[in-house]
N, C-alpha and C. Protein backbone atom coordinates (compact mmCIF):
# COMPACT_ATOMS: atom_id res chain seq x y z
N UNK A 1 -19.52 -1.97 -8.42
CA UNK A 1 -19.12 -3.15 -7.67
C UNK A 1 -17.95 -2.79 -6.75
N UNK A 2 -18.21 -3.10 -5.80
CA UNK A 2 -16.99 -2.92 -4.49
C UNK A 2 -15.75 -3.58 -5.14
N UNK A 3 -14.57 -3.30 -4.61
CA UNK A 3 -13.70 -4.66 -4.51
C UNK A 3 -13.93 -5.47 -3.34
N UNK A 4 -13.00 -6.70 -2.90
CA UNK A 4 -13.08 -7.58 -1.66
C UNK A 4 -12.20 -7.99 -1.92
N UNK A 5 -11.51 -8.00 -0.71
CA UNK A 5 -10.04 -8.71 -0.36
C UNK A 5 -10.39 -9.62 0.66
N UNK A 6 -9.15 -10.54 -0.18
CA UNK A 6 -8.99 -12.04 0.71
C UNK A 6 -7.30 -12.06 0.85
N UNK A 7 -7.22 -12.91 1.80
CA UNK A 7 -5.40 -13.35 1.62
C UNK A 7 -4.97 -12.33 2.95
N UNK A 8 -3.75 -13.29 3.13
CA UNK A 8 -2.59 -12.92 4.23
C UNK A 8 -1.18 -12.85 3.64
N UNK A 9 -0.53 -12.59 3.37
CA UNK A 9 0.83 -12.25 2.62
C UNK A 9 1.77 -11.39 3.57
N UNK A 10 3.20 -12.08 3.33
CA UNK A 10 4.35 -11.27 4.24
C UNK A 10 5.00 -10.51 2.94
N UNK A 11 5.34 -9.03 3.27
CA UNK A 11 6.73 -8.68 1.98
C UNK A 11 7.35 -7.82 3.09
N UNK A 12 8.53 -7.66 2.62
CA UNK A 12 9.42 -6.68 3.52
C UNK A 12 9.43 -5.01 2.61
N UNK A 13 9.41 -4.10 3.38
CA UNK A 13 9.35 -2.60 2.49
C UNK A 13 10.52 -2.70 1.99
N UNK A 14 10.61 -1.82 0.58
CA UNK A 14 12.21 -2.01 -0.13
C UNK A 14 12.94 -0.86 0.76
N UNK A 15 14.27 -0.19 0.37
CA UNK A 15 14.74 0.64 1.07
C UNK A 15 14.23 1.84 1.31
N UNK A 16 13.33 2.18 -0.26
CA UNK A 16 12.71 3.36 0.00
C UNK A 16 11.77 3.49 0.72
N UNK A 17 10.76 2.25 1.68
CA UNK A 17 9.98 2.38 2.30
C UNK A 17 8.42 2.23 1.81
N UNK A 18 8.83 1.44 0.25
CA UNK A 18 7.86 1.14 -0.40
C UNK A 18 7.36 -0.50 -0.49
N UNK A 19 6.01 -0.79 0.14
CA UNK A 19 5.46 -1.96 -0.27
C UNK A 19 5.01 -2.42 -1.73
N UNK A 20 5.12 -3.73 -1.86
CA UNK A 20 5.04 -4.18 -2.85
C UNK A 20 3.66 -4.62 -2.47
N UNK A 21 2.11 -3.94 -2.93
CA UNK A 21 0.78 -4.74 -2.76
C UNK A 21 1.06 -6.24 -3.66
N UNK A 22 0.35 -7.33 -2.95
CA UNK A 22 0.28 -8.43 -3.95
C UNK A 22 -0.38 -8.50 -5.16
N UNK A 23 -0.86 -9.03 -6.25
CA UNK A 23 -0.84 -8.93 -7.56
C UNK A 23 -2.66 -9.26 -7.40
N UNK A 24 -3.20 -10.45 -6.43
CA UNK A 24 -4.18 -10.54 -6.21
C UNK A 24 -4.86 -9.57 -6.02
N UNK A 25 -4.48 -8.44 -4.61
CA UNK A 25 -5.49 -7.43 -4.18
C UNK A 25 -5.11 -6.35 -5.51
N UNK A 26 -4.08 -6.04 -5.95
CA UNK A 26 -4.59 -5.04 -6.98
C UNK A 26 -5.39 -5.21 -8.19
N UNK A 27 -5.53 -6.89 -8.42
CA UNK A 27 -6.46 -7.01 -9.20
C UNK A 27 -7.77 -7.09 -8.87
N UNK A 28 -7.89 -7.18 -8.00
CA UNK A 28 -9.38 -6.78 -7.03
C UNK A 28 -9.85 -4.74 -7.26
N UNK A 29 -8.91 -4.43 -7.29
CA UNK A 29 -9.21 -2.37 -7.34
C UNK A 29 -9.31 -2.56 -8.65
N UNK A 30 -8.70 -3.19 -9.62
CA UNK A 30 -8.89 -3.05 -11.13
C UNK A 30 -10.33 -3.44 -11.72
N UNK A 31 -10.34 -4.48 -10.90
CA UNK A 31 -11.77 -5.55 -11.71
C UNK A 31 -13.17 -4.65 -10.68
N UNK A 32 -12.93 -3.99 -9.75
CA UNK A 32 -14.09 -2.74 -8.97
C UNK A 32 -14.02 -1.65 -9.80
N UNK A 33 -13.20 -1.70 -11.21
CA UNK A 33 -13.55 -0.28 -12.12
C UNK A 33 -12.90 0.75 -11.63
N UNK A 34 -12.04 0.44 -10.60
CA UNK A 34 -11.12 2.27 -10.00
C UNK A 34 -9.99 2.37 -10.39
N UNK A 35 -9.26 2.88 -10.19
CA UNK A 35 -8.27 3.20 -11.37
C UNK A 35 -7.10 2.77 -10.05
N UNK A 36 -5.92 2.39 -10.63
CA UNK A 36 -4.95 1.51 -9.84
C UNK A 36 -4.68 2.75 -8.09
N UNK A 37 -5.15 2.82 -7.25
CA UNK A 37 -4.85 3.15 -6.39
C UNK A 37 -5.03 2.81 -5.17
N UNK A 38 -4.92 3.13 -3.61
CA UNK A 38 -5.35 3.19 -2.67
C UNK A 38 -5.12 4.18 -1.56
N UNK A 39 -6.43 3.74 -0.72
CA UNK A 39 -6.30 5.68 -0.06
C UNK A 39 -5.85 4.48 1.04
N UNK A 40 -5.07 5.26 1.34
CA UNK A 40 -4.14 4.86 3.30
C UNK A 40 -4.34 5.60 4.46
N UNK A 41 -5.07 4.79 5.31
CA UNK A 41 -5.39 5.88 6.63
C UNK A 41 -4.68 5.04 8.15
N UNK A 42 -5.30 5.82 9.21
CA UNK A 42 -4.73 4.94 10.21
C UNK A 42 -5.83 4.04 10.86
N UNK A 43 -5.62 2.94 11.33
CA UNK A 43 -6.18 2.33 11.42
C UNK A 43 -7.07 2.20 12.90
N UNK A 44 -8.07 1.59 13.16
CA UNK A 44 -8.30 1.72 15.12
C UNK A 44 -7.68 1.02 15.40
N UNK A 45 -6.83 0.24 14.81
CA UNK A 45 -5.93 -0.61 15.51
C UNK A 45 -4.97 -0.17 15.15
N UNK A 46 -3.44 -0.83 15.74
CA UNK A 46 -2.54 -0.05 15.44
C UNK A 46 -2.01 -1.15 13.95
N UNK A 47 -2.93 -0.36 12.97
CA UNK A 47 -2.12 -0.74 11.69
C UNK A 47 -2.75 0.33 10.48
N UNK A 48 -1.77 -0.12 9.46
CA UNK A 48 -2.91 1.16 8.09
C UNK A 48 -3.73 0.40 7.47
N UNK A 49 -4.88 1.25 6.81
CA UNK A 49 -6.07 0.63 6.43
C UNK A 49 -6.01 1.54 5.20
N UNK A 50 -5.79 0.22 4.28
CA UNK A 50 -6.08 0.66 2.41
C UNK A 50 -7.17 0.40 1.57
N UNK A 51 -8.26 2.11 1.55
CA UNK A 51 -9.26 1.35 1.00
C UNK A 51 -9.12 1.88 -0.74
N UNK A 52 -10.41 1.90 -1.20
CA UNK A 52 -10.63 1.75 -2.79
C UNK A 52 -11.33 3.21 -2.77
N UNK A 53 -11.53 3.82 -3.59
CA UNK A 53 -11.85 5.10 -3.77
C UNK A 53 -13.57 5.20 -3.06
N UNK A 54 -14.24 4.18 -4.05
CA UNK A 54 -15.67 3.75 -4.02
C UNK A 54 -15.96 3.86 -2.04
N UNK A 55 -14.80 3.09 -1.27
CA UNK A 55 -15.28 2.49 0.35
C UNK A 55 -14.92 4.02 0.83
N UNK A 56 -13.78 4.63 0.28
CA UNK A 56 -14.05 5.93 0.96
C UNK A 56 -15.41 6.72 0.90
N UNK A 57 -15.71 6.95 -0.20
CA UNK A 57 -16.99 8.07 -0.17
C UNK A 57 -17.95 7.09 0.92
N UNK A 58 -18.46 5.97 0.38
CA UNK A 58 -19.14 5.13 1.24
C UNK A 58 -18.96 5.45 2.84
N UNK A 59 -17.56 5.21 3.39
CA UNK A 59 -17.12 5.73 4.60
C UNK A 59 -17.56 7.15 5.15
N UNK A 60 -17.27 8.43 4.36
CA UNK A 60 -17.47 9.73 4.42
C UNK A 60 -18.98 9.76 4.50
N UNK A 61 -19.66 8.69 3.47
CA UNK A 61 -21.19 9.29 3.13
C UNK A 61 -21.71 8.79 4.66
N UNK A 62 -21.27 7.61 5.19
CA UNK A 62 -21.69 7.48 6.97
C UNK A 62 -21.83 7.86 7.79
N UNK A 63 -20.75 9.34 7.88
CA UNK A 63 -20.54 10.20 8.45
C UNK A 63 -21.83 10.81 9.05
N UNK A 64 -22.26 11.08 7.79
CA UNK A 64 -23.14 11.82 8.09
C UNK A 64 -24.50 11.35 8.56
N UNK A 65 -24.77 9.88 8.35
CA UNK A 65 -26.04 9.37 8.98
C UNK A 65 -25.98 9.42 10.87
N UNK A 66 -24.33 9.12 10.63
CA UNK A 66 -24.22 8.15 11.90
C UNK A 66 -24.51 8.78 13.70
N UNK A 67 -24.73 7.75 14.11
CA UNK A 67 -25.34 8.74 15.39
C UNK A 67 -24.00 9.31 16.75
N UNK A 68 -23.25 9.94 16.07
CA UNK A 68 -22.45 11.32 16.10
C UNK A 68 -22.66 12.74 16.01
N UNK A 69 -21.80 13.57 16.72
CA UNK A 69 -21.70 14.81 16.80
C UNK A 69 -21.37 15.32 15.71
N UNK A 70 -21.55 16.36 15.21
CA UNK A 70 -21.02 16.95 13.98
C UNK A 70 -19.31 17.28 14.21
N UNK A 71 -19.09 17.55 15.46
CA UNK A 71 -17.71 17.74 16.15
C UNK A 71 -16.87 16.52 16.47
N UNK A 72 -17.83 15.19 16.34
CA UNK A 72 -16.88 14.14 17.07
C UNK A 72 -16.72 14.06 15.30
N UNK A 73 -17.49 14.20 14.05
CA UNK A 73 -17.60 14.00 12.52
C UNK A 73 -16.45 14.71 11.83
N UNK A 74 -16.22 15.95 12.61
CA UNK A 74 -15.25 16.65 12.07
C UNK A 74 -13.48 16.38 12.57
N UNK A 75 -13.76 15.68 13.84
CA UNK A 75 -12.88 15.24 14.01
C UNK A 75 -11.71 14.25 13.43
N UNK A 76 -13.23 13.07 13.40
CA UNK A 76 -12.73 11.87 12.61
C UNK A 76 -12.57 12.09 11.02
N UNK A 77 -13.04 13.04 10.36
CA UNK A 77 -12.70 13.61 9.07
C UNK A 77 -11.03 13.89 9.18
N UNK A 78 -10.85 14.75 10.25
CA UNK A 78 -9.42 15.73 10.52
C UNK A 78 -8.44 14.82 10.21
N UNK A 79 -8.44 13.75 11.16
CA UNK A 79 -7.28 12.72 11.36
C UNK A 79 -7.59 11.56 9.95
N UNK A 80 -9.05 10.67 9.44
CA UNK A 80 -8.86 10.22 8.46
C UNK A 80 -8.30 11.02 7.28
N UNK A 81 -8.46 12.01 6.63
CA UNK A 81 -8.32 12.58 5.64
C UNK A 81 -6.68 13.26 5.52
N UNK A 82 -6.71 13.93 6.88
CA UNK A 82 -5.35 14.61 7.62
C UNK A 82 -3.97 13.66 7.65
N UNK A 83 -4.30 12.59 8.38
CA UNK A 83 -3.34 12.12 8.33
C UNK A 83 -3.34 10.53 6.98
N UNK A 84 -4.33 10.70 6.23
CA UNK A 84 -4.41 9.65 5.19
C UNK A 84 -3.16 10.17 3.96
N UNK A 85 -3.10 9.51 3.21
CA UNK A 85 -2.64 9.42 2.05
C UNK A 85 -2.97 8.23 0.87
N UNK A 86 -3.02 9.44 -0.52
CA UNK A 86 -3.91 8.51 -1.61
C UNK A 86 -2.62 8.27 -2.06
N UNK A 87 -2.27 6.86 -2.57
CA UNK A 87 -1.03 6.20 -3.27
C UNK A 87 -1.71 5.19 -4.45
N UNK A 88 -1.13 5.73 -5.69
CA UNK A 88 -0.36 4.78 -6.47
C UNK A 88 0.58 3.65 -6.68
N UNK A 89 -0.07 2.98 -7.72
CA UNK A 89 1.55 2.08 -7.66
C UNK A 89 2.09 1.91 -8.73
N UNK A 90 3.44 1.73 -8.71
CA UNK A 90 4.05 2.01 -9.47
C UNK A 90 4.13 0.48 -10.70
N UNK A 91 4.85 -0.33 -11.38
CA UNK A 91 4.70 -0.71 -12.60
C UNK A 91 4.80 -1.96 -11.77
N UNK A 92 6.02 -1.98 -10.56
CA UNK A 92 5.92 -3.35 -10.11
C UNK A 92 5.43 -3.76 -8.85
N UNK A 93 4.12 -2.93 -8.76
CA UNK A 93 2.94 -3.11 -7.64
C UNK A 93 3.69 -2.51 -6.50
N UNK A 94 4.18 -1.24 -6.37
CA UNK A 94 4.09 -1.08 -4.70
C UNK A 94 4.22 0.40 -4.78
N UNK A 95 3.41 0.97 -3.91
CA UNK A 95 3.15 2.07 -2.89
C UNK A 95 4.19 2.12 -1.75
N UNK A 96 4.16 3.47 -1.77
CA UNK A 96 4.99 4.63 -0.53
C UNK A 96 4.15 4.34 0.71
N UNK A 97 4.50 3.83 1.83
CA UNK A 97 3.94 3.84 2.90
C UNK A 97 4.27 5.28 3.84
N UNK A 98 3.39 6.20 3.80
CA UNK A 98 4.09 7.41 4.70
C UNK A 98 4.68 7.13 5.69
N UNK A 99 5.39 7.75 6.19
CA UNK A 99 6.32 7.65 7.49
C UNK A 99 5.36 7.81 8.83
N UNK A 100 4.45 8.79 9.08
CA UNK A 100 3.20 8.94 9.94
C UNK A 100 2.46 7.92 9.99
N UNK A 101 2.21 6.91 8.65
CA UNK A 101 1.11 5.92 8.77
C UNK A 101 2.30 4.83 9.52
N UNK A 102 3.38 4.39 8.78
CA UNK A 102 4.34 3.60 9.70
C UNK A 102 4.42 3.72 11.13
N UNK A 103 4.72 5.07 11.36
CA UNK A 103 4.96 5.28 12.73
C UNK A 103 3.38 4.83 13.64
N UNK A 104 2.43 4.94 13.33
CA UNK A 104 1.36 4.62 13.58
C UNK A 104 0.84 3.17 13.93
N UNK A 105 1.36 2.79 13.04
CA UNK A 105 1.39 1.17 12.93
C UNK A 105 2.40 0.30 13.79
N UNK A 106 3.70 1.28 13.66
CA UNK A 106 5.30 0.50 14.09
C UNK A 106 5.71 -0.78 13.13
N UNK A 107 5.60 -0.17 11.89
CA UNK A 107 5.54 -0.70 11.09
C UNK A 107 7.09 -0.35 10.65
N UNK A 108 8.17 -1.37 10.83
CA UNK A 108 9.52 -1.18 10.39
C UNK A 108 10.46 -1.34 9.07
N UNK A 109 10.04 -3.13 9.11
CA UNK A 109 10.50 -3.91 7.90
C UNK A 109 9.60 -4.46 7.36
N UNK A 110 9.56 -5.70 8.16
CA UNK A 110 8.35 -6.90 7.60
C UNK A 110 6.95 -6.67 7.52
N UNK A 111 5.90 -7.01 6.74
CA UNK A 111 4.63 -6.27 7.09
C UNK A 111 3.93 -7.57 6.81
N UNK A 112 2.66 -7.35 7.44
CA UNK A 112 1.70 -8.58 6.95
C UNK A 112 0.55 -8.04 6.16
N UNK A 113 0.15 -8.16 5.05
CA UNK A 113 -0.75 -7.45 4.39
C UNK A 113 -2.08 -8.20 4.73
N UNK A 114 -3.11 -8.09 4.85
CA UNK A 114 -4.36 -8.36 5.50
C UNK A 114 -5.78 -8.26 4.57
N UNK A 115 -5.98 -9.46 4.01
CA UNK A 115 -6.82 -8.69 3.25
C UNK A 115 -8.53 -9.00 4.08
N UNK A 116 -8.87 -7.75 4.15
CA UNK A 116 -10.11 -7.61 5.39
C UNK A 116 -11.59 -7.21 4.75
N UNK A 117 -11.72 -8.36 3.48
CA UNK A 117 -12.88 -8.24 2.85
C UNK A 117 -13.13 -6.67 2.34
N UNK A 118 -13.26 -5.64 2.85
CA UNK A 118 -13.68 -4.53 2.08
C UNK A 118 -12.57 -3.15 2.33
N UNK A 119 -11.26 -3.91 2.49
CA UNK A 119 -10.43 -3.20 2.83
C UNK A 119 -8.96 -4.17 3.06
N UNK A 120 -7.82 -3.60 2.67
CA UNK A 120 -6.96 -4.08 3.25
C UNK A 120 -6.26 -3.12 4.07
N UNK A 121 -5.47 -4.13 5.31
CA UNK A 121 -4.99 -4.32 6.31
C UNK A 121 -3.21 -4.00 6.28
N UNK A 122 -2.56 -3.34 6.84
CA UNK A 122 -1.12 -3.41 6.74
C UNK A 122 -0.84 -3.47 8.13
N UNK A 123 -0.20 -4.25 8.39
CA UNK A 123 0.05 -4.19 9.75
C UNK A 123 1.82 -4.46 9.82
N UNK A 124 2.58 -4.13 11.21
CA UNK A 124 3.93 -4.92 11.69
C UNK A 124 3.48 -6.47 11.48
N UNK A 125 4.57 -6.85 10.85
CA UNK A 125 4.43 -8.88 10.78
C UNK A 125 4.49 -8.87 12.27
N UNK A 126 4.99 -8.72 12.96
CA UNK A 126 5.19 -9.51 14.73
C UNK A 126 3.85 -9.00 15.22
N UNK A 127 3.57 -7.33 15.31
CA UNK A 127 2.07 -7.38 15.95
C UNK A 127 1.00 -7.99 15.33
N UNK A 128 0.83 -8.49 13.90
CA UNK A 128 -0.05 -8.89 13.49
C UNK A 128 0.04 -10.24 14.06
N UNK A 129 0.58 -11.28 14.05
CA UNK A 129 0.57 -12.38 14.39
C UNK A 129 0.66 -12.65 16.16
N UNK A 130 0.69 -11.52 17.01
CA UNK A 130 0.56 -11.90 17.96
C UNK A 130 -1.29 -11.65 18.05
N UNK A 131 -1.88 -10.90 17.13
CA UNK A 131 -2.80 -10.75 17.32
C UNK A 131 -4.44 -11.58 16.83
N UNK A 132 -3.46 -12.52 15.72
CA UNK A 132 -4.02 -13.32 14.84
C UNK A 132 -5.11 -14.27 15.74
N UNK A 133 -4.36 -14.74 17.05
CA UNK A 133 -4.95 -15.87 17.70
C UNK A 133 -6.38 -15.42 18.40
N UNK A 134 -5.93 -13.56 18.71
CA UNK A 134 -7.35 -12.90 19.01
C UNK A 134 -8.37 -13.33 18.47
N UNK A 135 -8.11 -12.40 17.05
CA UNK A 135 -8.53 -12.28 16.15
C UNK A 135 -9.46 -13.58 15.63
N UNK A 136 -8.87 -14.49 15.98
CA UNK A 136 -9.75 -16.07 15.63
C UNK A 136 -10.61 -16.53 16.15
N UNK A 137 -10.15 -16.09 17.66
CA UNK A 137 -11.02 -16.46 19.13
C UNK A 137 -12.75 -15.41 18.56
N UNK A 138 -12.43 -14.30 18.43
CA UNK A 138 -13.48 -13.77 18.24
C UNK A 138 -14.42 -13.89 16.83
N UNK A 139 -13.54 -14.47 16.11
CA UNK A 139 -14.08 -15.18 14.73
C UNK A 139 -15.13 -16.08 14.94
N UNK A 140 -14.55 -16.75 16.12
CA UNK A 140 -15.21 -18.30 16.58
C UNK A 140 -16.62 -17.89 17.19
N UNK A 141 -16.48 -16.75 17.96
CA UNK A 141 -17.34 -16.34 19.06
C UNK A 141 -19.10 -15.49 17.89
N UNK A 142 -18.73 -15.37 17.16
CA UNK A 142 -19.37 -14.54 16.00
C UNK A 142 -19.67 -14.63 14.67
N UNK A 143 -19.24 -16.10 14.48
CA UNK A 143 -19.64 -16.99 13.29
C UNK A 143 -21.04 -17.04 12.89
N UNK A 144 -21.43 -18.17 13.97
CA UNK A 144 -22.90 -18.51 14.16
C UNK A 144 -23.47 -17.49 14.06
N UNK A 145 -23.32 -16.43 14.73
CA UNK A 145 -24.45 -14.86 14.31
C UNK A 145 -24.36 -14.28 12.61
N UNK A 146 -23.62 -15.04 11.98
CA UNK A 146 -23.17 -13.65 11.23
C UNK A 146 -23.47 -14.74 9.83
N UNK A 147 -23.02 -15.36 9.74
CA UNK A 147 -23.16 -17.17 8.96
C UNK A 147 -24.09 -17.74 9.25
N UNK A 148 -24.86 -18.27 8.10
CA UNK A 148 -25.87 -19.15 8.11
C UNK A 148 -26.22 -19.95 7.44
């Protein structure tokens, strides 16, 4: 069974630069049978994307269907894997956000955690919410196709 994330949540990183995941989404990786973690990559947008062990292979196993180059495959391997990181958490729910995935994101203090059905979302709180209203517009636009 996959996990699935729901929810929008603000926390600020502590000093060490560690998020506190909410209590909801890690009980979502627990109750999918994987053992308390998440893999952190960069995102196509500018934020990090935390998946579950299970959505990675799933992800990787795509790779190889997908109608790509073996070179554009090895690429996107280089930078997901390259610049990813697998994190733990610690007793009172929070993970090390790398400094590369931050910088990636511009991810400073505040963060908005995102939960994006088969993946969560970390984004800057200010870029996320300037982007939210997008984000809705095209919700609206793609309902009806997708919902029934």
């Amino acid at each position: 069974m996959l996990a699935m994330f729901f929810g929008t949540y603000t926390h600020n990183l502590d000093d060490n630069g560690r998020l506190t995941v909410p209590s909801k989404l890690r009980e979502a990786v627990t109750q999918s049978q994987e053992g308390p973690c998440l893999y952190l990559a960069c995102g196509a947008e500018k934020c990090i994307v935390a998946y579950t062990e299970a959505r990675v292979v799933e992800i990787l196993n795509s790779t190889e269907g997908a109608s790509i180059s073996r070179k554009q495959a090895r690429k996107f391997k280089r930078v997901f894997g390259g610049e990813g990181s697998m994190e733990t958490w610690d007793k009172q729910g929070r993970i090390l956000l790398p400094e590369s995935l931050k910088k990636h994101a511009g991810i400073t203090r505040e963060v908005a955690i995102v939960g994006a059905v088969d993946c969560i979302e970390i984004w800057d709180a200010q870029t996320y919410a300037g982007r939210r209203e997008t984000s809705r517009a095209a919700y609206n636009d793609i309902a009806d196709k997708i919902i029934r």
